[in-house]
C-alpha atoms as a PDB file:
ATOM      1  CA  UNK A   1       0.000   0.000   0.000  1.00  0.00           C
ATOM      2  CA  UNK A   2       2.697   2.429   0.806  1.00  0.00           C
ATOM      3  CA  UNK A   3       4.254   1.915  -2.389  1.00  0.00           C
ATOM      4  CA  UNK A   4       1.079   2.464  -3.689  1.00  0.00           C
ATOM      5  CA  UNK A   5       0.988   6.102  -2.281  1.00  0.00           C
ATOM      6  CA  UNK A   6       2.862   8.940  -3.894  1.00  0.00           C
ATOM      7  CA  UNK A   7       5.933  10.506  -1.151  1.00  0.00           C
ATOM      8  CA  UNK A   8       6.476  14.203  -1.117  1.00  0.00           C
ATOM      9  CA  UNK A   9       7.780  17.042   1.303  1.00  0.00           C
ATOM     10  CA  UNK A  10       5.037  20.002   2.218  1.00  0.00           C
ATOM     11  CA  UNK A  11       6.843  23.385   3.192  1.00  0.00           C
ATOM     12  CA  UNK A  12       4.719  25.529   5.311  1.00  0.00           C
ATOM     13  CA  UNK A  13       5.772  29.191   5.589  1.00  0.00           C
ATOM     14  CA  UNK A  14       5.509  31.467   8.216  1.00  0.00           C
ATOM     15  CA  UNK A  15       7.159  34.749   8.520  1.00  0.00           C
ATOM     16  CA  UNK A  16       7.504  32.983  12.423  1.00  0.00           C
ATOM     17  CA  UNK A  17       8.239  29.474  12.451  1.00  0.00           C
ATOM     18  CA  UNK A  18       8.637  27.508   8.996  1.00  0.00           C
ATOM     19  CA  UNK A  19       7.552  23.796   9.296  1.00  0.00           C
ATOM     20  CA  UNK A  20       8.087  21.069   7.189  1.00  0.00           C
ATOM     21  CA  UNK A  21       6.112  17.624   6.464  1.00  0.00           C
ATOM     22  CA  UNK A  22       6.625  14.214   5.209  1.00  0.00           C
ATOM     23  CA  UNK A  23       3.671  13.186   3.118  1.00  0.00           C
ATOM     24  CA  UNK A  24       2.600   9.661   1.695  1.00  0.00           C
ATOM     25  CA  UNK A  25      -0.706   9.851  -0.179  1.00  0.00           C
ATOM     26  CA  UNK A  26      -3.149  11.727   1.914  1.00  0.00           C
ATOM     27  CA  UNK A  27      -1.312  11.390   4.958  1.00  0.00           C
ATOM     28  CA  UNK A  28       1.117  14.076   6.377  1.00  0.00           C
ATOM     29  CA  UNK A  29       4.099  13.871   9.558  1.00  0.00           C
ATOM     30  CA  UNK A  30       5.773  16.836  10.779  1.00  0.00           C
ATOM     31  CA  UNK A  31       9.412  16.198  10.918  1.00  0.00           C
ATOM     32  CA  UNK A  32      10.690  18.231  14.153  1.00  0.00           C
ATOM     33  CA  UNK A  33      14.098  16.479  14.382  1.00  0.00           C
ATOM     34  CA  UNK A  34      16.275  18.582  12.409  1.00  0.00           C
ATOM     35  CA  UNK A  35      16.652  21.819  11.048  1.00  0.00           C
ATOM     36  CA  UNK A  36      12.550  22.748  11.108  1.00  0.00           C
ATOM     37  CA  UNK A  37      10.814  24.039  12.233  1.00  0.00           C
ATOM     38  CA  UNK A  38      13.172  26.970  11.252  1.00  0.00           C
ATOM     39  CA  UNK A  39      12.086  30.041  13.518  1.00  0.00           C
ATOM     40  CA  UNK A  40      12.641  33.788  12.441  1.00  0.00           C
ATOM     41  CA  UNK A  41      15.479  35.237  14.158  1.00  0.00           C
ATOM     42  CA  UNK A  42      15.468  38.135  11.880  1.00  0.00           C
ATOM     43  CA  UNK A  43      14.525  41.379  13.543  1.00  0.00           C
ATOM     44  CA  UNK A  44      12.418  42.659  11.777  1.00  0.00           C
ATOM     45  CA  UNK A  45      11.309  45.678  13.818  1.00  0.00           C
ATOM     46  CA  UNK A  46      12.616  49.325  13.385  1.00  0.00           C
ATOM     47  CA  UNK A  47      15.761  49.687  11.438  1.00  0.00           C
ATOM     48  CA  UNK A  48      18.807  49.752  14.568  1.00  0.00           C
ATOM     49  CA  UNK A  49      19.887  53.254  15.763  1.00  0.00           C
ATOM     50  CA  UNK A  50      22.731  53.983  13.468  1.00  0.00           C
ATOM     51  CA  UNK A  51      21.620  51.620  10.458  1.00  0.00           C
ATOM     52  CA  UNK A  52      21.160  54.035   7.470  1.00  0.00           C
ATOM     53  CA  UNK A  53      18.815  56.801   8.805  1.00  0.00           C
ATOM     54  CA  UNK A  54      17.340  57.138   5.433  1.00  0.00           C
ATOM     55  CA  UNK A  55      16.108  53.681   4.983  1.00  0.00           C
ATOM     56  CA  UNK A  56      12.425  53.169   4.930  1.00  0.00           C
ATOM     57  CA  UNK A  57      11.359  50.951   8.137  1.00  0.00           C
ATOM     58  CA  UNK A  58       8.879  49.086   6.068  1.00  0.00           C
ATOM     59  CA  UNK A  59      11.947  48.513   3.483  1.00  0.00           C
ATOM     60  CA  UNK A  60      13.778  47.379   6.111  1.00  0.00           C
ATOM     61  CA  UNK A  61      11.282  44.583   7.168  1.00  0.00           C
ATOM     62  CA  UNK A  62      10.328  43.592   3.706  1.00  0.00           C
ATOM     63  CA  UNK A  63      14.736  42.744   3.572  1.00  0.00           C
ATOM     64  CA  UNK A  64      14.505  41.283   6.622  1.00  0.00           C
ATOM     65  CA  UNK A  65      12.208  38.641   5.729  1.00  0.00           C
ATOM     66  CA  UNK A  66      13.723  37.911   2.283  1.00  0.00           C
ATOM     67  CA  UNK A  67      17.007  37.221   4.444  1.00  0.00           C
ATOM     68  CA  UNK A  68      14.812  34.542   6.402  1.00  0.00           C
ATOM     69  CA  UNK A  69      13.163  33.113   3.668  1.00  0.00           C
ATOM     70  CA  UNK A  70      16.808  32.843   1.601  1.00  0.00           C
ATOM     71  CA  UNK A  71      17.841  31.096   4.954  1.00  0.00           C
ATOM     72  CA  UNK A  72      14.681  28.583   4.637  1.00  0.00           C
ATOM     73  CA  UNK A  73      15.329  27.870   0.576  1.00  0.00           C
ATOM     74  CA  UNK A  74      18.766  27.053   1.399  1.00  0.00           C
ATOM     75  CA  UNK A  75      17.874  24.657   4.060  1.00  0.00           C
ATOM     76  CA  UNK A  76      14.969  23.061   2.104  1.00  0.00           C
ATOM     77  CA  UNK A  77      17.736  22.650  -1.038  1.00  0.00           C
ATOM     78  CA  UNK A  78      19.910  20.650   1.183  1.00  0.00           C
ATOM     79  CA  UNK A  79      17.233  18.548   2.196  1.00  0.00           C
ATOM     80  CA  UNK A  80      16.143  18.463  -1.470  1.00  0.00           C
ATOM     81  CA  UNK A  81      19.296  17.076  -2.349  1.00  0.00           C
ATOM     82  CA  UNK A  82      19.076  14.299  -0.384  1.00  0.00           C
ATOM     83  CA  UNK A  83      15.654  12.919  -0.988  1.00  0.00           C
ATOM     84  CA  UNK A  84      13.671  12.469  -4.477  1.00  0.00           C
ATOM     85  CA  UNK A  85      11.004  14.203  -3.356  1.00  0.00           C
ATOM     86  CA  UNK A  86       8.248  16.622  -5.192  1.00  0.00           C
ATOM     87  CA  UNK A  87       8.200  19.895  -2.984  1.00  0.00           C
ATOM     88  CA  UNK A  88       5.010  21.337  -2.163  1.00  0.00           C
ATOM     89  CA  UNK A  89       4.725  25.449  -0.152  1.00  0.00           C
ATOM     90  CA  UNK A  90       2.085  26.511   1.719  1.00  0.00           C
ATOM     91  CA  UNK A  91       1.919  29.960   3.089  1.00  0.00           C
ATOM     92  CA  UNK A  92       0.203  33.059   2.336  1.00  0.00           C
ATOM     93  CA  UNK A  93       0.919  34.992  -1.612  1.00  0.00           C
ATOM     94  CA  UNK A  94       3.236  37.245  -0.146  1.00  0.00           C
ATOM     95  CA  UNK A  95       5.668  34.523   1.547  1.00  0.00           C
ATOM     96  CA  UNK A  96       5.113  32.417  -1.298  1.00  0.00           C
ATOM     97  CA  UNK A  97       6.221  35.103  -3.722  1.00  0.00           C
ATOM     98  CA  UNK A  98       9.275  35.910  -1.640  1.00  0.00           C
ATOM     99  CA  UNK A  99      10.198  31.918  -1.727  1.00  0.00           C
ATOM    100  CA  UNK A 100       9.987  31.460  -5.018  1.00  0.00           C
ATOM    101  CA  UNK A 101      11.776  34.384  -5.935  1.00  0.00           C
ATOM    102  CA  UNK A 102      14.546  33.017  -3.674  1.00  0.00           C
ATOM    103  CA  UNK A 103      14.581  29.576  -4.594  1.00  0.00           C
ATOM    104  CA  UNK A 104      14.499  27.012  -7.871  1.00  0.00           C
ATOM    105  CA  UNK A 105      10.740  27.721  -8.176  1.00  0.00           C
ATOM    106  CA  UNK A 106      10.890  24.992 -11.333  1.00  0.00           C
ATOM    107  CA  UNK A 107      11.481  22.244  -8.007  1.00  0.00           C
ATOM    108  CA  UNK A 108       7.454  23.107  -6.693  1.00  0.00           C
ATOM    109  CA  UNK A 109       5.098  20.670  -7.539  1.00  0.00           C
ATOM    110  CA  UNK A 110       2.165  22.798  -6.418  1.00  0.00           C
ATOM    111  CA  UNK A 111       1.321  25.627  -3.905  1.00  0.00           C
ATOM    112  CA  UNK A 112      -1.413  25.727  -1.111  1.00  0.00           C
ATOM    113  CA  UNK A 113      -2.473  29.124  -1.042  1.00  0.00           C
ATOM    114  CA  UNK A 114      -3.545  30.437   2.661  1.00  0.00           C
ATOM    115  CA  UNK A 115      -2.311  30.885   6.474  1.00  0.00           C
ATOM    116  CA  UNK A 116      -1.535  27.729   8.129  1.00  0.00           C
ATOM    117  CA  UNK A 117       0.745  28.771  11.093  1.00  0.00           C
ATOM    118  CA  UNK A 118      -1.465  27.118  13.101  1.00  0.00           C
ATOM    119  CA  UNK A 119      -2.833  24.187  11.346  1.00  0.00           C
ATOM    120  CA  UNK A 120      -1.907  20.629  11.747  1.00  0.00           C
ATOM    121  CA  UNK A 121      -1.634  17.644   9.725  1.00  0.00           C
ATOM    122  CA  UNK A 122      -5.247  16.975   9.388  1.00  0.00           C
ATOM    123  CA  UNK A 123      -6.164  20.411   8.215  1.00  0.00           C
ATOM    124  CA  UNK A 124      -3.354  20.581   5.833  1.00  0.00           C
ATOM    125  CA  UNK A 125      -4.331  17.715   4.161  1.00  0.00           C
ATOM    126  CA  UNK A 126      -7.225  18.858   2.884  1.00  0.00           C
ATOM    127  CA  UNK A 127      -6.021  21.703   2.005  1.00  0.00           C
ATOM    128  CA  UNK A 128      -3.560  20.029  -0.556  1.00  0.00           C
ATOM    129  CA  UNK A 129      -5.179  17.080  -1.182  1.00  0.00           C
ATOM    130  CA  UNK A 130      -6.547  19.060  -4.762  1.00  0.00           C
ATOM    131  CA  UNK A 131      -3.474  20.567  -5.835  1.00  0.00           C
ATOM    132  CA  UNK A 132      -1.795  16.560  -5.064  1.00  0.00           C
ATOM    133  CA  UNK A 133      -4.476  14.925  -7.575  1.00  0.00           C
ATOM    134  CA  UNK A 134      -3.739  17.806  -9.965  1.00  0.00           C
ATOM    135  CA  UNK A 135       0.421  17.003  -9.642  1.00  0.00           C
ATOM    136  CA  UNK A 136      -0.565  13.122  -9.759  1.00  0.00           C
ATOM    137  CA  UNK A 137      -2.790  13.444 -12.990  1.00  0.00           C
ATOM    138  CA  UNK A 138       0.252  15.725 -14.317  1.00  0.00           C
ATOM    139  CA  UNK A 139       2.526  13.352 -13.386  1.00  0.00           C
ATOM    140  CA  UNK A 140       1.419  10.117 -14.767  1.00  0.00           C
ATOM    141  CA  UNK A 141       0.822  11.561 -17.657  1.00  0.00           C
ATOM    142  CA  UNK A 142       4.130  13.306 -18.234  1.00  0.00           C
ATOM    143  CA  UNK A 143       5.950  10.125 -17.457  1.00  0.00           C
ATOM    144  CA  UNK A 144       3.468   8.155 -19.697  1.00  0.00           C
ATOM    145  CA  UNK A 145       4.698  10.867 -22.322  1.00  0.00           C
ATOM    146  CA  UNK A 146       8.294   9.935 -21.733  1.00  0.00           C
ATOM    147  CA  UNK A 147       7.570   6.360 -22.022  1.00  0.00           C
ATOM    148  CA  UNK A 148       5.960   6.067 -25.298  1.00  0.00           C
ATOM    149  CA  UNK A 149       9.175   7.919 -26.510  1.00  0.00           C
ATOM    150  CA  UNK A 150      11.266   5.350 -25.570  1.00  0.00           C
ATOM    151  CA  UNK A 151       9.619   2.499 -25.818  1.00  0.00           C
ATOM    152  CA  UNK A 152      10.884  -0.235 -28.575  1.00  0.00           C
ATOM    153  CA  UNK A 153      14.051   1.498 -28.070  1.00  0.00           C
ATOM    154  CA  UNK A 154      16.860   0.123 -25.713  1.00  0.00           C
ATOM    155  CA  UNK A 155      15.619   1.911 -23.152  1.00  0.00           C
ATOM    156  CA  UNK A 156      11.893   1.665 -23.070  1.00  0.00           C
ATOM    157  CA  UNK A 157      10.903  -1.863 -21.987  1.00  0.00           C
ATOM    158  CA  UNK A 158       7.768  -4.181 -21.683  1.00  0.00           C
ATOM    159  CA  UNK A 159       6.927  -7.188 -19.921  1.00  0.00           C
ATOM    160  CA  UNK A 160       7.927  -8.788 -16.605  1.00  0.00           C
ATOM    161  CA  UNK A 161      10.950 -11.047 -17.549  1.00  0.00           C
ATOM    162  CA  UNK A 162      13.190  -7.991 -19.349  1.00  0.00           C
ATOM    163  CA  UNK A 163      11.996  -5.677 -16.341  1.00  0.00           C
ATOM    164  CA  UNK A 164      13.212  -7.844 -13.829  1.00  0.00           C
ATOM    165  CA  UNK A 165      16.194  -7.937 -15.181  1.00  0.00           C
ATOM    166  CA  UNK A 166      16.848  -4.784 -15.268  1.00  0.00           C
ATOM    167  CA  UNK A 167      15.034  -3.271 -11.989  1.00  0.00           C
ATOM    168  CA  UNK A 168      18.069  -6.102 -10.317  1.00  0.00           C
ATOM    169  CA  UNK A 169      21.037  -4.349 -12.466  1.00  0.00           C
ATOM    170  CA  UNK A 170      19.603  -1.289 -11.059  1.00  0.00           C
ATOM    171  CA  UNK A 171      18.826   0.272 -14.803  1.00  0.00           C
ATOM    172  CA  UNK A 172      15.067   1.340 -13.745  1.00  0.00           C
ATOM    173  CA  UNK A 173      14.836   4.367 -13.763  1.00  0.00           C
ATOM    174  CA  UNK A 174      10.615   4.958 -13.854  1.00  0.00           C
ATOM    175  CA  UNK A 175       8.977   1.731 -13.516  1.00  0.00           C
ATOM    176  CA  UNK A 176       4.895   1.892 -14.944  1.00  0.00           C
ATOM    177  CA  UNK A 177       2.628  -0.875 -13.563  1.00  0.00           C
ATOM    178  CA  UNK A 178      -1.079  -1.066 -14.109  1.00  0.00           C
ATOM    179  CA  UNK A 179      -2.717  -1.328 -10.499  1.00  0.00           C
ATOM    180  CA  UNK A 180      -3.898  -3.566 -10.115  1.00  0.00           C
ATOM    181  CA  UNK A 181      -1.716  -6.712 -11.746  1.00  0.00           C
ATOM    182  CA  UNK A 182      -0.024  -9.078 -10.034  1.00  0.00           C
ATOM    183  CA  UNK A 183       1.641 -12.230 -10.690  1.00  0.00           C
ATOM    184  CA  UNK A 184       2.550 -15.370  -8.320  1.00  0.00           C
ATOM    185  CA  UNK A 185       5.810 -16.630  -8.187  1.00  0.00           C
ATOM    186  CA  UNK A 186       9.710 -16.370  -6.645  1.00  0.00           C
ATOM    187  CA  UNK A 187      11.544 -13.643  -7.955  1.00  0.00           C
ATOM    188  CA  UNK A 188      15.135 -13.415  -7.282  1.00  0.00           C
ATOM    189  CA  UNK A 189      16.308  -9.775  -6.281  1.00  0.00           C
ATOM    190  CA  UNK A 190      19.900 -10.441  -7.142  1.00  0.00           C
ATOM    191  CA  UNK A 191      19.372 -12.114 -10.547  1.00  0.00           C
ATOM    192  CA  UNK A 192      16.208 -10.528 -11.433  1.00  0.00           C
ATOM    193  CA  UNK A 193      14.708 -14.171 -12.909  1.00  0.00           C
ATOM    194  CA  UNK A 194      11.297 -14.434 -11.798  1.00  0.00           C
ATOM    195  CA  UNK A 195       9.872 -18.472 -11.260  1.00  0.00           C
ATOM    196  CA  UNK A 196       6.010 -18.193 -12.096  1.00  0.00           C
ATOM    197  CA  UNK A 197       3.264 -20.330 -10.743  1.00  0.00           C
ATOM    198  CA  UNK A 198       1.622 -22.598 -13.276  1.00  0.00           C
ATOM    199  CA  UNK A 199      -1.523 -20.596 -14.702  1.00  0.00           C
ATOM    200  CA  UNK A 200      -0.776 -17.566 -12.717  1.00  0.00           C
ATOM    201  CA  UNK A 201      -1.899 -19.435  -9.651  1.00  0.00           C
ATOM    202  CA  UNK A 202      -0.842 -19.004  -6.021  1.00  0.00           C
ATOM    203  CA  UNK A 203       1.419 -21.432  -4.544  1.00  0.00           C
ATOM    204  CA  UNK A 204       3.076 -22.364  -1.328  1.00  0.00           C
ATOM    205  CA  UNK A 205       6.255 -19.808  -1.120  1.00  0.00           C
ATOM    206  CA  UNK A 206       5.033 -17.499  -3.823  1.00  0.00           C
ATOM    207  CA  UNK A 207       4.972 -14.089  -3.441  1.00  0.00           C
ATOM    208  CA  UNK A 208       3.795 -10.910  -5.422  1.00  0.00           C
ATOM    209  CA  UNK A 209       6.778 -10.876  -8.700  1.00  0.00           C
ATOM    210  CA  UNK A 210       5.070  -7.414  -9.549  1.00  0.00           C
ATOM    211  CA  UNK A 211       5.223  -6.003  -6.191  1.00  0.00           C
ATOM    212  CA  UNK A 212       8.539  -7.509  -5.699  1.00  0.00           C
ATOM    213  CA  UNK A 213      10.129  -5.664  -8.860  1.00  0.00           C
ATOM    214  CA  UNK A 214       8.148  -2.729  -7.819  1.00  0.00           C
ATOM    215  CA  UNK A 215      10.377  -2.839  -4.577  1.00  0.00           C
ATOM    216  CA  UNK A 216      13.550  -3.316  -6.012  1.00  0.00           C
ATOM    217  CA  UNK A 217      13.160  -0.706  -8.187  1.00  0.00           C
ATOM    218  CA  UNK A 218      12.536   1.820  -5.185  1.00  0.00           C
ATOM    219  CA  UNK A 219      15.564   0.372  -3.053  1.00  0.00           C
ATOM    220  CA  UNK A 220      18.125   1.054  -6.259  1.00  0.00           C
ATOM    221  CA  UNK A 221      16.510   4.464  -6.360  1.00  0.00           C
ATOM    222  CA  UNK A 222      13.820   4.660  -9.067  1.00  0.00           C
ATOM    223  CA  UNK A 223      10.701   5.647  -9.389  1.00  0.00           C
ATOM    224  CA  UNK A 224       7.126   4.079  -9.469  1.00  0.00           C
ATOM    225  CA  UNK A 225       4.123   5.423 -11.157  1.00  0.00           C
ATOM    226  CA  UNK A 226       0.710   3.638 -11.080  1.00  0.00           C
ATOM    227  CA  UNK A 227      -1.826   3.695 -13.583  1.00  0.00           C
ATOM    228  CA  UNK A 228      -5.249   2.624 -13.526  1.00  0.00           C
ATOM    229  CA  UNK A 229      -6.001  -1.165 -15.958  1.00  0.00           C
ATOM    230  CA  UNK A 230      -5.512  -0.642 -19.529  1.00  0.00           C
ATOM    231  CA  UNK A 231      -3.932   2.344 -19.386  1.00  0.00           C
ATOM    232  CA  UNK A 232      -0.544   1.156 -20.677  1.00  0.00           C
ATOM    233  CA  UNK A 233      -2.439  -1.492 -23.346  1.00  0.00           C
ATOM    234  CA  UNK A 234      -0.246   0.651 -25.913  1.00  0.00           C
ATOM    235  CA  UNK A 235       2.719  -1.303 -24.695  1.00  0.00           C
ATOM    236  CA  UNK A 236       1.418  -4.536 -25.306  1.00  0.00           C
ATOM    237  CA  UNK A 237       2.017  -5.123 -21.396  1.00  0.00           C
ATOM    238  CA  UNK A 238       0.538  -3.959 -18.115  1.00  0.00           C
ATOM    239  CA  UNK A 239       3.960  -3.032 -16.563  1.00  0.00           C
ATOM    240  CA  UNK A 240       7.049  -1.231 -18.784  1.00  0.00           C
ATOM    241  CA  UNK A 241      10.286   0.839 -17.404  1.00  0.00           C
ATOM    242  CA  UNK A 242      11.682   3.306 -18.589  1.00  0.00           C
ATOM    243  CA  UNK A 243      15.562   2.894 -17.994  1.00  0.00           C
ATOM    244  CA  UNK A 244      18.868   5.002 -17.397  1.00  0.00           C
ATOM    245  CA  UNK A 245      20.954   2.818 -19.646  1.00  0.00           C
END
């Protein structure tokens, strides 16, 4: 199921305390063990006796805050690094603006417009649970795009044997699976050869060969996209990868 559920990061600005979240499908954690929530330590009251007398005190709060919010991008972009995550900001237009003024704005999957310093998980998630299915329909079909220009090429592929293969030599780079389709058998992880049951049928030992690609496609780092059946019937086969080489 949780492979099943699309991962992201939610960003929620506040000109106070900026939070961040771990999503999986509807469901959102705040991660307080690290660098967030990142609190303002800006001042951003009256310019200091001495500053530049002839700078405006509103001009002087409107810098202050784009010096917090550079401070946030550059702390999100580490964590961006490290995680294959789509980025979604929450926050008000004006903190919003500043961010993505400050920041790669081409790494936002979607914006939640509106003042959630004090909302929780709950309230947040139903909040972006719209602007998710609007990145999810995006996204399945841009990758769906990418696939049919590939595929029938060496790397575009169709069918469970060849993907298996692959998604073990750690060449999957998007896998596509209809959902649902699975298949019983034994599929070895380290050869990718996958030992079906006769007629499809379960038997004692067999597990899920679909679900087990789909798995060792995520642990070497790739991608899964799921699409409802018949949606891939163009490849001739209800699961196809695209690969990195």
């Amino acid at each position: 199921l949780v492979n099943r559920m699309p991962r992201y990061g939610l960003l929620v600005l506040s000109e106070k305390a900026t939070r961040w979240f771990d999503g999986w499908g509807r469901h959102l954690t705040e991660d307080a063990t690290g660098a967030f929530p990142l609190a303002n330590d800006v001042d951003t009251g009256d310019p200091p006796e001495g500053f530049n007398k002839g700078v405006d005190p509103k001009a002087y709060a409107n810098e202050c805050l784009r010096l917090f919010i550079r401070q946030v991008s550059e702390t999100v972009r580490a964590r961006a690094n490290n995680h294959r995550l789509p980025l979604f900001v929450a926050g008000v237009d004006r903190l919003r603006s500043v961010f993505s003024e400050a920041s790669d704005a081409g790494r936002m999957a979607g914006e939640v417009v509106g003042n959630f310093d004090r909302a929780g998980g709950h309230e947040l998630a139903e909040a972006l649970a719209p602007v998710l299915e609007t990145w999810q329909r995006g996204r399945r079909q841009g990758v769906l795009d990418r696939f049919d220009a590939v595929k029938g090429t060496r790397n575009g592929l169709a069918g469970l044997a060849d993907i298996g293969k692959a998604a073990a030599m750690g060449r999957v780079d998007t896998l596509l699976v209809e959902d649902p389709y699975a298949v019983a058998g034994v599929f070895d992880r380290t050869t990718g050869t996958a030992d079906l049951a006769a007629d499809g049928a379960g038997a004692t030992g067999a597990d899920d060969v679909v679900d087990e690609i789909v798995e060792t496609v995520m642990e070497k780092g790739g991608d899964v996209v799921f699409y409802r059946e018949g949606r891939l019937s163009a490849a001739g086969a209800p699961i196809g990868a695209i690969l990195r080489f």
